[in-house]
N, C-alpha and C. Protein backbone atom coordinates (compact mmCIF):
# COMPACT_ATOMS: atom_id res chain seq x y z
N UNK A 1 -23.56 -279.27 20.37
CA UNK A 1 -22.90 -278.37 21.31
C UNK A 1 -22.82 -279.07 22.66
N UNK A 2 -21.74 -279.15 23.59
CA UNK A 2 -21.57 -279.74 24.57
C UNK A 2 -22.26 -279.12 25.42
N UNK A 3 -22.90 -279.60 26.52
CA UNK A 3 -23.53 -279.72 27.79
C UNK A 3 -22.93 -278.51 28.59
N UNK A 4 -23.07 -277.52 29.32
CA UNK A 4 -21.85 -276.58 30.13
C UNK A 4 -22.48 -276.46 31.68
N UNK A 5 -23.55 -277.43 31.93
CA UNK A 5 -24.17 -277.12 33.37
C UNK A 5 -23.93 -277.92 34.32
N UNK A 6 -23.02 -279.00 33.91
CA UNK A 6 -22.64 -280.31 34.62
C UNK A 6 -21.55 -279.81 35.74
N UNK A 7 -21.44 -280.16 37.07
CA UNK A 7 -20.47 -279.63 37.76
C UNK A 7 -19.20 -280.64 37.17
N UNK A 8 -19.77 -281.94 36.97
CA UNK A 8 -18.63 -282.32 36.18
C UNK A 8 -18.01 -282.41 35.09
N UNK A 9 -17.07 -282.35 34.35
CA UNK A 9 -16.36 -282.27 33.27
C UNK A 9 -16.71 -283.60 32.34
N UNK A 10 -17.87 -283.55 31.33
CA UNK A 10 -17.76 -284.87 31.12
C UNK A 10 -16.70 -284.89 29.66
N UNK A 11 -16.04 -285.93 29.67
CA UNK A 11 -14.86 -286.28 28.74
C UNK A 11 -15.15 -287.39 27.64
N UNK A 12 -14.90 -287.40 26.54
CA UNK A 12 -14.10 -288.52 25.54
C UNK A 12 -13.03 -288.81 25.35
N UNK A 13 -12.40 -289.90 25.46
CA UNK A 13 -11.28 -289.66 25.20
C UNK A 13 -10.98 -290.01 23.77
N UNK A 14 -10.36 -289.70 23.06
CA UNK A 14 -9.97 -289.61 21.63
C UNK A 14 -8.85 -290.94 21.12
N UNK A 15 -8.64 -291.89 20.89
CA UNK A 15 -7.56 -292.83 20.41
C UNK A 15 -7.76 -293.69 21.45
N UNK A 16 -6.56 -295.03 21.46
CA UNK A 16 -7.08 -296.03 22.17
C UNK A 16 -5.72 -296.75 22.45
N UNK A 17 -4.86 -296.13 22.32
CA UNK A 17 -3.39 -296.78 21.82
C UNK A 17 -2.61 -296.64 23.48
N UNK A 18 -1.56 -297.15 23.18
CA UNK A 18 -0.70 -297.53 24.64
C UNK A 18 -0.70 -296.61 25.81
N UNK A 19 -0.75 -294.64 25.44
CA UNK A 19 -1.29 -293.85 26.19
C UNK A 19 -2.04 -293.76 26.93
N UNK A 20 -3.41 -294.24 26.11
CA UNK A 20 -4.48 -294.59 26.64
C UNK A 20 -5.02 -295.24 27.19
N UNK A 21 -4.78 -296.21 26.93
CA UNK A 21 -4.88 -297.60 27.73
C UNK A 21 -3.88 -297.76 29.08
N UNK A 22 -2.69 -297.27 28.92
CA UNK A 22 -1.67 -297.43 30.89
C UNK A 22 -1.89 -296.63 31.37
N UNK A 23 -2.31 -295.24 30.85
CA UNK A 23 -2.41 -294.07 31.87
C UNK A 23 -3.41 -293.12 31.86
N UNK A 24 -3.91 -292.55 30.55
CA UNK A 24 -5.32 -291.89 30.44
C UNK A 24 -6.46 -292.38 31.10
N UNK A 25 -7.08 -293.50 30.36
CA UNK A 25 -8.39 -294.04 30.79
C UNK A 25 -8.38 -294.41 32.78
N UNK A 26 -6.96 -295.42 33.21
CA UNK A 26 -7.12 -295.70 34.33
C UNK A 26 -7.49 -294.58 35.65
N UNK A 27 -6.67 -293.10 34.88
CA UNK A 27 -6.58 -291.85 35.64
C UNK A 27 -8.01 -291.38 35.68
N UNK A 28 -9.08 -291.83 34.93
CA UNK A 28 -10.32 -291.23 35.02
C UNK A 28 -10.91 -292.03 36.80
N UNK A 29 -10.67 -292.77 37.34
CA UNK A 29 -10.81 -293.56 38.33
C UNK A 29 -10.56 -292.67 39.76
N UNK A 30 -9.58 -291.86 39.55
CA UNK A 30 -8.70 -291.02 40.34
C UNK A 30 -9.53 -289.42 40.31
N UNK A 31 -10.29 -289.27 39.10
CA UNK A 31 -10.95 -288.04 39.26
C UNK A 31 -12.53 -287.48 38.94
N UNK A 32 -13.06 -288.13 39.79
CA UNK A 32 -14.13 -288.83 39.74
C UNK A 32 -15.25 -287.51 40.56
N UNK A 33 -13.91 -286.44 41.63
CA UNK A 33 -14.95 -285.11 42.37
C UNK A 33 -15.26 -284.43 41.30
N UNK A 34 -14.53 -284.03 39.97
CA UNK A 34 -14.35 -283.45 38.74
C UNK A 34 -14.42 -283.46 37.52
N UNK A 35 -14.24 -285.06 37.00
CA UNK A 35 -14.64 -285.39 35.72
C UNK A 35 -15.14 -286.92 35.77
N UNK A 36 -15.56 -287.21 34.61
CA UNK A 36 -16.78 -288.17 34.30
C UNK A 36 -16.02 -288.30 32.58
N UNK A 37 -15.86 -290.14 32.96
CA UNK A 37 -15.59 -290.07 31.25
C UNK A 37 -16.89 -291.21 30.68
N UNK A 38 -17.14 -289.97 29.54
CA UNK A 38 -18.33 -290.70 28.92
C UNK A 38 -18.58 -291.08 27.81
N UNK A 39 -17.31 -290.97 26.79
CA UNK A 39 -17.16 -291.65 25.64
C UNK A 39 -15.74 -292.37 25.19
N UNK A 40 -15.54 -292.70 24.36
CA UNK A 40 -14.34 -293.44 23.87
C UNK A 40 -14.71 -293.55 22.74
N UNK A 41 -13.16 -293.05 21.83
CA UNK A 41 -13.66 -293.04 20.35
C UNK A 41 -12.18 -293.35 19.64
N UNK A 42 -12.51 -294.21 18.65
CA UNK A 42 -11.54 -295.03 18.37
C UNK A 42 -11.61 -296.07 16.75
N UNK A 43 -10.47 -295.65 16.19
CA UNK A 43 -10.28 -296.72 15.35
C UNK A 43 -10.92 -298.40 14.81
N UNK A 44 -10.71 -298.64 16.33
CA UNK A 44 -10.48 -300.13 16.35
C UNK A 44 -11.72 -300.54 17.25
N UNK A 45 -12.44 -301.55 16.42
CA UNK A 45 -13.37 -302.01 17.23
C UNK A 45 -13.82 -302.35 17.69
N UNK A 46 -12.30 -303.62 18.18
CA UNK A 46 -11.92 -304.73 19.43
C UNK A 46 -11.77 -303.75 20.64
N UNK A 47 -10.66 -303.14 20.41
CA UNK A 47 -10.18 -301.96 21.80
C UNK A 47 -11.69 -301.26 21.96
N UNK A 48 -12.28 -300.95 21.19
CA UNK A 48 -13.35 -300.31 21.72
C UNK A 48 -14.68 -300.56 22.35
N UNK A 49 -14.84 -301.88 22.27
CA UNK A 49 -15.61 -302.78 22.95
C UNK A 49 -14.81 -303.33 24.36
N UNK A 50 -13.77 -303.24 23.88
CA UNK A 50 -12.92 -304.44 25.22
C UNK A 50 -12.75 -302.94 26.52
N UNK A 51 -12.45 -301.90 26.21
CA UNK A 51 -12.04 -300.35 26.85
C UNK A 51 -13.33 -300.25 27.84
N UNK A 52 -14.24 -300.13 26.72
CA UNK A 52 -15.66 -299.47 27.11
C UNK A 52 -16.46 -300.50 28.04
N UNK A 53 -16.19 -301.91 28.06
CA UNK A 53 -16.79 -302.90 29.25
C UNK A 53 -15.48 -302.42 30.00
N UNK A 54 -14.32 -302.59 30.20
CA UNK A 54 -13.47 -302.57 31.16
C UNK A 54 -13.75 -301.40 31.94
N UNK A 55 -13.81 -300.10 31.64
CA UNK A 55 -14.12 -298.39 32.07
C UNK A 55 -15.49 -298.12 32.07
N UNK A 56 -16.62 -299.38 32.03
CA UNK A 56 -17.88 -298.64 31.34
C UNK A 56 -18.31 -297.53 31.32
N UNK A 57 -17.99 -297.29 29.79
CA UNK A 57 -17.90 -295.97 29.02
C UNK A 57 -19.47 -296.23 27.96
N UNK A 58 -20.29 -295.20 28.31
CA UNK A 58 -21.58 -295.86 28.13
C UNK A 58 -21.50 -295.91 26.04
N UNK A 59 -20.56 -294.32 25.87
CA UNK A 59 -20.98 -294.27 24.04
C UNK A 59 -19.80 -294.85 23.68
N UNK A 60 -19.81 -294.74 22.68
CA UNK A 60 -18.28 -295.43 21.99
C UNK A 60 -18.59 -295.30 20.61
N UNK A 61 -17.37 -294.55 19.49
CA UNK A 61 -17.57 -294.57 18.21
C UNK A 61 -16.18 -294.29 17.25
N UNK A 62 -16.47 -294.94 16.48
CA UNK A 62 -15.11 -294.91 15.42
C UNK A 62 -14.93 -293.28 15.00
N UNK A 63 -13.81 -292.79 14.34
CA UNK A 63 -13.19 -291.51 14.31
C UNK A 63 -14.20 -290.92 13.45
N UNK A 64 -14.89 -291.50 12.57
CA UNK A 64 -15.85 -290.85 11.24
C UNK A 64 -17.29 -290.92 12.16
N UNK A 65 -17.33 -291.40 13.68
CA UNK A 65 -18.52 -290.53 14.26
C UNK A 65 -17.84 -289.72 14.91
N UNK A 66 -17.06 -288.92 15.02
CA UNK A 66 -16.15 -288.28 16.06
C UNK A 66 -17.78 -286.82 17.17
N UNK A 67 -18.39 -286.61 15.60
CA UNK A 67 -19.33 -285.19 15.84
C UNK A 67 -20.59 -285.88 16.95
N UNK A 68 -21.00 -286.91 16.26
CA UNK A 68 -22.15 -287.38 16.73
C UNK A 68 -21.96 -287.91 18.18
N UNK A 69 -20.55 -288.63 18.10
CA UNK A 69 -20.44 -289.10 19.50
C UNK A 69 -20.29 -287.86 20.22
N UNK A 70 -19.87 -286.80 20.58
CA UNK A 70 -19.50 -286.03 21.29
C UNK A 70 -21.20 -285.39 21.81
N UNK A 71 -21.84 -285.06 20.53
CA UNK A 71 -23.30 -284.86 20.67
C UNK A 71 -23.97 -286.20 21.40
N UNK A 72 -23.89 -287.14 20.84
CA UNK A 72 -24.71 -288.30 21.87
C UNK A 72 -24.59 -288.02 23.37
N UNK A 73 -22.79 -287.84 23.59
CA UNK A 73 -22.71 -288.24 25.12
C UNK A 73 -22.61 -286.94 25.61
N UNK A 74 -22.78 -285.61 24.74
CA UNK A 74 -23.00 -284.49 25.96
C UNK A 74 -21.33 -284.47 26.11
N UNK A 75 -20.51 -284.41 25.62
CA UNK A 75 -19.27 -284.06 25.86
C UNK A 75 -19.05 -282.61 26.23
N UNK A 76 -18.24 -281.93 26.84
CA UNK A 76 -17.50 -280.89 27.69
C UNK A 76 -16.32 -280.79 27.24
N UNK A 77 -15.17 -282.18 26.92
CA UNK A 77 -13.98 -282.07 26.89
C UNK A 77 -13.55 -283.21 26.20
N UNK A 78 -12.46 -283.04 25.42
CA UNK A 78 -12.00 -284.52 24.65
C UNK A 78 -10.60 -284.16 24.99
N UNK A 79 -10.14 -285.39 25.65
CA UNK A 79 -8.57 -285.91 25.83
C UNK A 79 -8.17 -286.70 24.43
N UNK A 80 -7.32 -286.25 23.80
CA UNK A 80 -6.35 -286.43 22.72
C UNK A 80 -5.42 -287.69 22.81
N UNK A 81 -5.63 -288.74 22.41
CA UNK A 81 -3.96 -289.51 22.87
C UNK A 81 -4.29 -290.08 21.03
N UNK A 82 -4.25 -289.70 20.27
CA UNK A 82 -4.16 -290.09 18.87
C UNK A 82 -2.47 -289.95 18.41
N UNK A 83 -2.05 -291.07 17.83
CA UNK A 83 -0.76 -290.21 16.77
C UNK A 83 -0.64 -289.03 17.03
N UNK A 84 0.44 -288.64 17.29
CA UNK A 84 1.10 -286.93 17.11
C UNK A 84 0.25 -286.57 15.73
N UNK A 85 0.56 -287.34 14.88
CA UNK A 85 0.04 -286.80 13.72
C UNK A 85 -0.96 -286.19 13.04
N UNK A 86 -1.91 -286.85 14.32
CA UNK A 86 -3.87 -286.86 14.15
C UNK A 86 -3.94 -285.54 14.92
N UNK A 87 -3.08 -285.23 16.11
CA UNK A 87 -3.96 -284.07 16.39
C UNK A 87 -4.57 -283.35 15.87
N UNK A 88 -3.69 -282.88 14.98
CA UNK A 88 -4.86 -281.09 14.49
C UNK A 88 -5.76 -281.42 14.29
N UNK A 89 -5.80 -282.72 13.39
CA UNK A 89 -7.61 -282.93 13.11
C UNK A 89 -8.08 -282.67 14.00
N UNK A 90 -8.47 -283.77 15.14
CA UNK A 90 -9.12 -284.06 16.31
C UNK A 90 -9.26 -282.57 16.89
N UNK A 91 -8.32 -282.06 17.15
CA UNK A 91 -8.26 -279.91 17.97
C UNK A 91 -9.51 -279.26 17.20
N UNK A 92 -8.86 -279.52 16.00
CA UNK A 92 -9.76 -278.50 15.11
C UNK A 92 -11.50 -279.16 14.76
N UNK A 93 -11.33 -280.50 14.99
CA UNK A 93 -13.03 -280.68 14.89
C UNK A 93 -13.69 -280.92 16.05
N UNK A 94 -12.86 -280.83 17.25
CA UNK A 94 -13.39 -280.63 18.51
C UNK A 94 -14.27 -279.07 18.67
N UNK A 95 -12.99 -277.97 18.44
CA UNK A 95 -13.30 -276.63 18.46
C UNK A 95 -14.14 -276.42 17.74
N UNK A 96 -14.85 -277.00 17.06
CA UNK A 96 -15.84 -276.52 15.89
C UNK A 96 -17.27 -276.78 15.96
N UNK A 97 -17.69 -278.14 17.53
CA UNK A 97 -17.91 -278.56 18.11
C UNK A 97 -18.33 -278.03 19.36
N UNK A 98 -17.72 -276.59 19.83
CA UNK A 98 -17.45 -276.37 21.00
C UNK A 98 -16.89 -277.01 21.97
N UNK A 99 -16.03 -277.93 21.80
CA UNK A 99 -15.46 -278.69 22.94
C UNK A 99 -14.37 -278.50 23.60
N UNK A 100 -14.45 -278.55 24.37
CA UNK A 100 -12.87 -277.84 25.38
C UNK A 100 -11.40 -279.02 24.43
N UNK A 101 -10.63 -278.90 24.68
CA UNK A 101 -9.43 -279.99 24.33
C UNK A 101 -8.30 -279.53 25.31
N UNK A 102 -7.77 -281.55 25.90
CA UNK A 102 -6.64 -281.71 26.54
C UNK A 102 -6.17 -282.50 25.62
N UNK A 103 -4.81 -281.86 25.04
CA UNK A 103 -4.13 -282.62 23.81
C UNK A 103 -3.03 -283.47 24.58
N UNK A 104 -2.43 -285.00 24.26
CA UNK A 104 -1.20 -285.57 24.50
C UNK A 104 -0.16 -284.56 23.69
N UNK A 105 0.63 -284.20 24.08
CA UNK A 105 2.53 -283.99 23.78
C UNK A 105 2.86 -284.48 22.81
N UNK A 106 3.22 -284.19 21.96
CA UNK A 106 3.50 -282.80 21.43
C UNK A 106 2.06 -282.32 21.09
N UNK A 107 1.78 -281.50 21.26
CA UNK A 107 0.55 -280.44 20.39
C UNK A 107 0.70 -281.03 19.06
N UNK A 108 1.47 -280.60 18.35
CA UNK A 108 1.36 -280.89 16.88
C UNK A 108 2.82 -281.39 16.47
N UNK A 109 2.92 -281.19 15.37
CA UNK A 109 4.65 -281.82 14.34
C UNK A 109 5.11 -280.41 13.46
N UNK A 110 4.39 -279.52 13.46
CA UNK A 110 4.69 -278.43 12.88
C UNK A 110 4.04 -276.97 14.52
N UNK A 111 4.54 -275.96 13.68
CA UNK A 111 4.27 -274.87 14.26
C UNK A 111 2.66 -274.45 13.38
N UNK A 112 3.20 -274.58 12.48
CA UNK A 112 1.94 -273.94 11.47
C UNK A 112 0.79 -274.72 12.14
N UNK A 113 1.03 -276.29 12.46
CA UNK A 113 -0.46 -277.09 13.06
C UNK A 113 -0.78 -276.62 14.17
N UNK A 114 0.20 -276.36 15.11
CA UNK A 114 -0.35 -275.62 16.19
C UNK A 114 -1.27 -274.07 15.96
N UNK A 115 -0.79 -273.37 15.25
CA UNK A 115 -0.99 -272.12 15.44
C UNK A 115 -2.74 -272.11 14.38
N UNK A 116 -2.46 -272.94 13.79
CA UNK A 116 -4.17 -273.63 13.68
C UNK A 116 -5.11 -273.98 14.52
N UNK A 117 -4.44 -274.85 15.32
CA UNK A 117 -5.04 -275.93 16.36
C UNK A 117 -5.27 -274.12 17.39
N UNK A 118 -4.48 -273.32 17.36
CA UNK A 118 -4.75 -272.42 18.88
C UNK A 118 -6.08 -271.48 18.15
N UNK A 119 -5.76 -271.40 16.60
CA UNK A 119 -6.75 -269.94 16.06
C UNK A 119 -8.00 -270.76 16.04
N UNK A 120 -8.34 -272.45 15.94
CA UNK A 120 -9.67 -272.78 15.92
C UNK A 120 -10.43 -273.50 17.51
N UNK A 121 -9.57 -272.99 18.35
CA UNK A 121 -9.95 -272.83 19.73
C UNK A 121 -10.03 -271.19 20.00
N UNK A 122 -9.22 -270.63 19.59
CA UNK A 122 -10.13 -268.93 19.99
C UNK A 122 -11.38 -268.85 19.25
N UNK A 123 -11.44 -268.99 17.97
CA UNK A 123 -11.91 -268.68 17.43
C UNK A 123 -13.91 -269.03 17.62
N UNK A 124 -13.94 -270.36 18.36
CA UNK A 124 -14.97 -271.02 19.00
C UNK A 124 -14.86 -271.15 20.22
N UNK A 125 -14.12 -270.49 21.24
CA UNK A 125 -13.99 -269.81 22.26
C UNK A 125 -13.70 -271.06 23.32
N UNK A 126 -13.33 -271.99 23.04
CA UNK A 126 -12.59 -272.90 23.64
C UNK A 126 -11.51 -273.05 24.22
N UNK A 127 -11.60 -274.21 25.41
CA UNK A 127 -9.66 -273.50 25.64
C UNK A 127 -8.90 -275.23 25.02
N UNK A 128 -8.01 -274.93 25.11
CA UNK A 128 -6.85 -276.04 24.74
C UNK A 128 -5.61 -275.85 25.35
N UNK A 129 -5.18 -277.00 26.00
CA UNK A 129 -4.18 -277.52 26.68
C UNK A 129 -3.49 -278.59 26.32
N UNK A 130 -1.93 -278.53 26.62
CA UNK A 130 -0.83 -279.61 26.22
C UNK A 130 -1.35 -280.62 27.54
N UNK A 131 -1.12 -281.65 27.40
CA UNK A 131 -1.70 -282.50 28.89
C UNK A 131 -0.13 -283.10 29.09
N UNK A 132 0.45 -282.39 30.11
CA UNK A 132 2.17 -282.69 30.20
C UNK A 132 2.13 -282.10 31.60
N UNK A 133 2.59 -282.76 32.23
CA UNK A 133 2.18 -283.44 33.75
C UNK A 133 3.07 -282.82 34.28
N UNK A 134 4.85 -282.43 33.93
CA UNK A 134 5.75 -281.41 34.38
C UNK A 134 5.57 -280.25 34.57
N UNK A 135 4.67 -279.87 34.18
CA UNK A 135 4.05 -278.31 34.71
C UNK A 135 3.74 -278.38 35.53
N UNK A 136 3.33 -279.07 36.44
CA UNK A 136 2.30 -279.08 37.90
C UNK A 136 3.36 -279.98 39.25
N UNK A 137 3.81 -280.83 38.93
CA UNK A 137 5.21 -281.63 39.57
C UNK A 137 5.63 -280.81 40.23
N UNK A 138 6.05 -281.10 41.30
CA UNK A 138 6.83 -279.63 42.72
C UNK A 138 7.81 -279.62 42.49
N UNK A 139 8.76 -281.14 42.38
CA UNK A 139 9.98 -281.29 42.06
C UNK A 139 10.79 -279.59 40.49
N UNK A 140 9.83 -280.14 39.92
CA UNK A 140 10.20 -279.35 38.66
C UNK A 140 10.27 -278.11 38.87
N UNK A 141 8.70 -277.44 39.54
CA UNK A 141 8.84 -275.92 39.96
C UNK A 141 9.45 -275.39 40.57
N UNK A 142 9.86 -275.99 42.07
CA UNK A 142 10.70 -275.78 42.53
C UNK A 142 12.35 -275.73 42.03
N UNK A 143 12.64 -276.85 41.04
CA UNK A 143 13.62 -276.11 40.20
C UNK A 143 13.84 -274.94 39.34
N UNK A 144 12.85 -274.90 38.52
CA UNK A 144 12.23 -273.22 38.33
C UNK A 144 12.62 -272.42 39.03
N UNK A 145 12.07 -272.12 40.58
CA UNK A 145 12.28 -270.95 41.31
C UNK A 145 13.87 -271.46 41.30
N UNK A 146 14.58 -272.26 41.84
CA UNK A 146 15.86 -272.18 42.19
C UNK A 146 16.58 -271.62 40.91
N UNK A 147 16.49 -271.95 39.82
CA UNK A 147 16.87 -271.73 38.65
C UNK A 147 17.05 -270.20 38.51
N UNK A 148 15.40 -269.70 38.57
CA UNK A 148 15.19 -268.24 38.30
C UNK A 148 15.76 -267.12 39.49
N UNK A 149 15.70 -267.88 40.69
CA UNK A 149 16.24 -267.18 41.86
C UNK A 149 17.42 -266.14 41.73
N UNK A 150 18.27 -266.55 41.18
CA UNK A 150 19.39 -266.25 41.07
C UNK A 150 20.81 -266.25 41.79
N UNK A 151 19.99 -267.46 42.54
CA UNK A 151 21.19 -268.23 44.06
C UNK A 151 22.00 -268.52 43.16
N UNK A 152 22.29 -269.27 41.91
CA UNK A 152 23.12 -270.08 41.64
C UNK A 152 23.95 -269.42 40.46
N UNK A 153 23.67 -268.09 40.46
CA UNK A 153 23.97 -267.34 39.55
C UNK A 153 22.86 -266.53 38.25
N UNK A 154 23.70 -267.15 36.92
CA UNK A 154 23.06 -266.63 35.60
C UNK A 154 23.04 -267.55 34.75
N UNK A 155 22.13 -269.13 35.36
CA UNK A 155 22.30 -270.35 34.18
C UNK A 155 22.87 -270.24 32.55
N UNK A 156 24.05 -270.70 32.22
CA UNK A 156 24.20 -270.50 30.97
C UNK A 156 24.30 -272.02 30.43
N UNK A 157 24.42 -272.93 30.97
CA UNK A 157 24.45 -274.01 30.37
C UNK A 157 23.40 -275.48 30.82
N UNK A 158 22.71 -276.10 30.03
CA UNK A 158 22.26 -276.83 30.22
C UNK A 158 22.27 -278.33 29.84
N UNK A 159 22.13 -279.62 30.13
CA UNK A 159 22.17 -280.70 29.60
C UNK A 159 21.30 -281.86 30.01
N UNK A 160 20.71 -282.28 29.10
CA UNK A 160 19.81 -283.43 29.51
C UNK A 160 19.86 -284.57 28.59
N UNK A 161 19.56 -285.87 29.30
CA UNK A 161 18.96 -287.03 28.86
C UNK A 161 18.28 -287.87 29.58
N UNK A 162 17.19 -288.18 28.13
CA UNK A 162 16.04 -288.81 29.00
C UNK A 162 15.88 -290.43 27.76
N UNK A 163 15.63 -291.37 28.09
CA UNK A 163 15.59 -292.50 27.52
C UNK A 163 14.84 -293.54 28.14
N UNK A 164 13.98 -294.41 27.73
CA UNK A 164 13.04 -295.90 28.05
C UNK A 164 13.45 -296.70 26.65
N UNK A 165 13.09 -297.91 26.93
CA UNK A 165 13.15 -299.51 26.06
C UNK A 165 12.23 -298.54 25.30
N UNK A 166 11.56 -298.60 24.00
CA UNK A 166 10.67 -298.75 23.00
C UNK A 166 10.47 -300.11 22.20
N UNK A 167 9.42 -300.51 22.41
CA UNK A 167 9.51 -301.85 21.97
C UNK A 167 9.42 -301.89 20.12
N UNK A 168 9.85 -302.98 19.09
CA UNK A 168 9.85 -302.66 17.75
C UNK A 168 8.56 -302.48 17.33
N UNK A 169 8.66 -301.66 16.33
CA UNK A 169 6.85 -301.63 15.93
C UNK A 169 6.00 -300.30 16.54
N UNK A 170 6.24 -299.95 17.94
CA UNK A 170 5.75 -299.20 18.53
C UNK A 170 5.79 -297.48 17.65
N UNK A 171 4.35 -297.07 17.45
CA UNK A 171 4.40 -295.98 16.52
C UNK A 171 5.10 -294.78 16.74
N UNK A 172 5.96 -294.86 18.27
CA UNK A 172 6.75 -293.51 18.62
C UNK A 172 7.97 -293.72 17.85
N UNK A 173 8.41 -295.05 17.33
CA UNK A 173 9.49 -294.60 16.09
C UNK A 173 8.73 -294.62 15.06
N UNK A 174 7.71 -294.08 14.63
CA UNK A 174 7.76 -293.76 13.10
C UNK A 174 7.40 -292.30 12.73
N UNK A 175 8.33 -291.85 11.83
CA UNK A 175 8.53 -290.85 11.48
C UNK A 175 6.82 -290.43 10.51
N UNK A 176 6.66 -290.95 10.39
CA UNK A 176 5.15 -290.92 9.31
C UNK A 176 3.97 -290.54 10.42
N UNK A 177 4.65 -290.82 11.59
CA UNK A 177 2.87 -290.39 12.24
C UNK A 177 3.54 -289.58 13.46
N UNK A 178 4.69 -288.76 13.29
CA UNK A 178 4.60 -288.05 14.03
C UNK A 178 5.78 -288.18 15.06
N UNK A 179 6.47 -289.64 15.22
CA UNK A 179 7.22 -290.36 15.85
C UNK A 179 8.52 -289.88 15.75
N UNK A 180 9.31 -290.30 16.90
CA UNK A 180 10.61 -289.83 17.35
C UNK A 180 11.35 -289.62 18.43
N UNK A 181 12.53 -289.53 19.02
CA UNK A 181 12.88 -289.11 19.63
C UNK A 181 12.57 -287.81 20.17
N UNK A 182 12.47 -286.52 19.46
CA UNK A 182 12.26 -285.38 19.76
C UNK A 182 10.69 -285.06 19.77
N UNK A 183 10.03 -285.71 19.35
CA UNK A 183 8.55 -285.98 19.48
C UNK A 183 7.73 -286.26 20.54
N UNK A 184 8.49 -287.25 21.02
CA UNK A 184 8.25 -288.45 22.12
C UNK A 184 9.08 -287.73 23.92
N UNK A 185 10.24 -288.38 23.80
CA UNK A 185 10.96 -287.74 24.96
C UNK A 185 11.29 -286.41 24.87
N UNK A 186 12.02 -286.37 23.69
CA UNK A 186 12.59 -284.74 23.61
C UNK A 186 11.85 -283.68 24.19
N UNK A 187 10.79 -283.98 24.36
CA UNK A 187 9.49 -282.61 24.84
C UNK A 187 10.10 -282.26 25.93
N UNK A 188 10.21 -283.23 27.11
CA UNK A 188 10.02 -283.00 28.47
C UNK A 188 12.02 -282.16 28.51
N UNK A 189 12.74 -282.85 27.87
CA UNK A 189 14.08 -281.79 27.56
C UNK A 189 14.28 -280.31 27.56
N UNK A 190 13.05 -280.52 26.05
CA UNK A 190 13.31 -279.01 25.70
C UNK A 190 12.49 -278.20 26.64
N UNK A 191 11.03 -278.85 27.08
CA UNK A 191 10.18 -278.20 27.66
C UNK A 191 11.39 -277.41 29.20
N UNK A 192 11.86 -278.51 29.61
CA UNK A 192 12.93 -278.42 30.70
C UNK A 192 13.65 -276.91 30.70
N UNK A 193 14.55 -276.94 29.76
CA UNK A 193 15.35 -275.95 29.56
C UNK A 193 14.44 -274.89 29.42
N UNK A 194 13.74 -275.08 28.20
CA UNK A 194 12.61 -273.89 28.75
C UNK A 194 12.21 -273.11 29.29
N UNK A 195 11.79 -273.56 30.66
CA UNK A 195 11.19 -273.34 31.44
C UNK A 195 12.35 -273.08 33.04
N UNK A 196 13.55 -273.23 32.42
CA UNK A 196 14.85 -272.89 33.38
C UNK A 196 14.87 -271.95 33.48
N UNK A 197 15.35 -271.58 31.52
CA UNK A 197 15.99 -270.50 31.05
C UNK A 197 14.92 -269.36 30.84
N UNK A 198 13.28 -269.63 30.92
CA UNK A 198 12.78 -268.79 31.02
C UNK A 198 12.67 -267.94 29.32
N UNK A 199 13.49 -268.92 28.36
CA UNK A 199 13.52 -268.73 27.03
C UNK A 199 12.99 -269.71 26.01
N UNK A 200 12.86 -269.26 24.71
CA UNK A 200 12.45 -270.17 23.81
C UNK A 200 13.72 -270.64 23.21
N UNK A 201 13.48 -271.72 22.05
CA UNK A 201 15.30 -271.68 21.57
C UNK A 201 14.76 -271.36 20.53
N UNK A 202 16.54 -271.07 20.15
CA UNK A 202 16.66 -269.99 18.52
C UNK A 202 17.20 -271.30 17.32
């Protein structure tokens, strides 16, 4: 059972892959009044030696210690950057765990994984969060209010594109773990309209 008396949030982070490595782990540096990262857990057992001297991250353990590490280091919270594909696992054996979860985007590849991933966080009274950075952005909200205002009318139409290089190989094209266009970028699209229109789509 995780630790709950710490003023700080102590964290694992979950996977070890390009997420993790340019922008997760470095961001622990940046929040340092609030959280504390104190494990890394991972596949691979180069990245996980090479991570854990670079961030010294005192525990460190492959996915089949996922329980023990979280128990060793007193975990609070596990950040998600696994394959789209891996989440639910990781949600659902966090929550079981008691551990809070900040999941990477998409939540899951199905609805049905989500609505798993949400019933085994109530259910062990945990919370869980998408970790998608456009929710909090001023730029964005403030389009929101302008949107919802109703200065500009009764939005009926919307259009977006969003695109980066993907290099070959890189697991956001593969369809087997979760990969894709609509997986990957598409989020921040649909999330977009979304959150315009104040609707879900049909």
């Amino acid at each position: 059972m995780a630790k709950k008396d710490s003023k700080k949030v102590r964290y694992a982070v979950v996977g070890a892959g390009n997420i993790a490595q340019v922008a997760v782990l470095p961001a622990f540096r940046h929040a340092k009044e609030n959280s504390e990262l104190v494990a890394l857990i991972s596949g691979d057992a180069e990245k996980r030696r090479a991570l854990g001297e670079r961030y010294s991250i005192a525990t460190l353990g492959d996915y089949e210690d996922f329980e023990s590490v979280l128990d060793k280091a007193r975990v609070d919270a596990v950040y998600i950057c696994t394959p789209n594909s891996e989440h639910r696992e990781f949600v659902v054996r966090a929550a079981e765990r008691g551990v809070h979860v900040l999941c990477e985007k998409p939540l899951a590849t199905s609805v049905q994984d989500c609505e798993l991933m949400r019933a085994a966080c109530e259910q062990s009274g945990v919370r869980l969060m998408v970790a998608y950075r456009l929710h909090f952005e001023a730029a964005n909200l403030k389009a929101i209010d302008i949107a919802r205002s109703g200065k500009l009318g009764t939005p009926r139409l919307f259009s977006s594109f969003f695109s980066h290089v993907v290099r070959a190989g890189d697991i956001r094209r593969d369809p087997e773990v979760g990969g894709g266009a609509s997986y990957d970028l598409g989020v921040y699209c649909i999330n977009a309209v979304r959150h315009l229109f104040g609707a879900e789509p049909i």
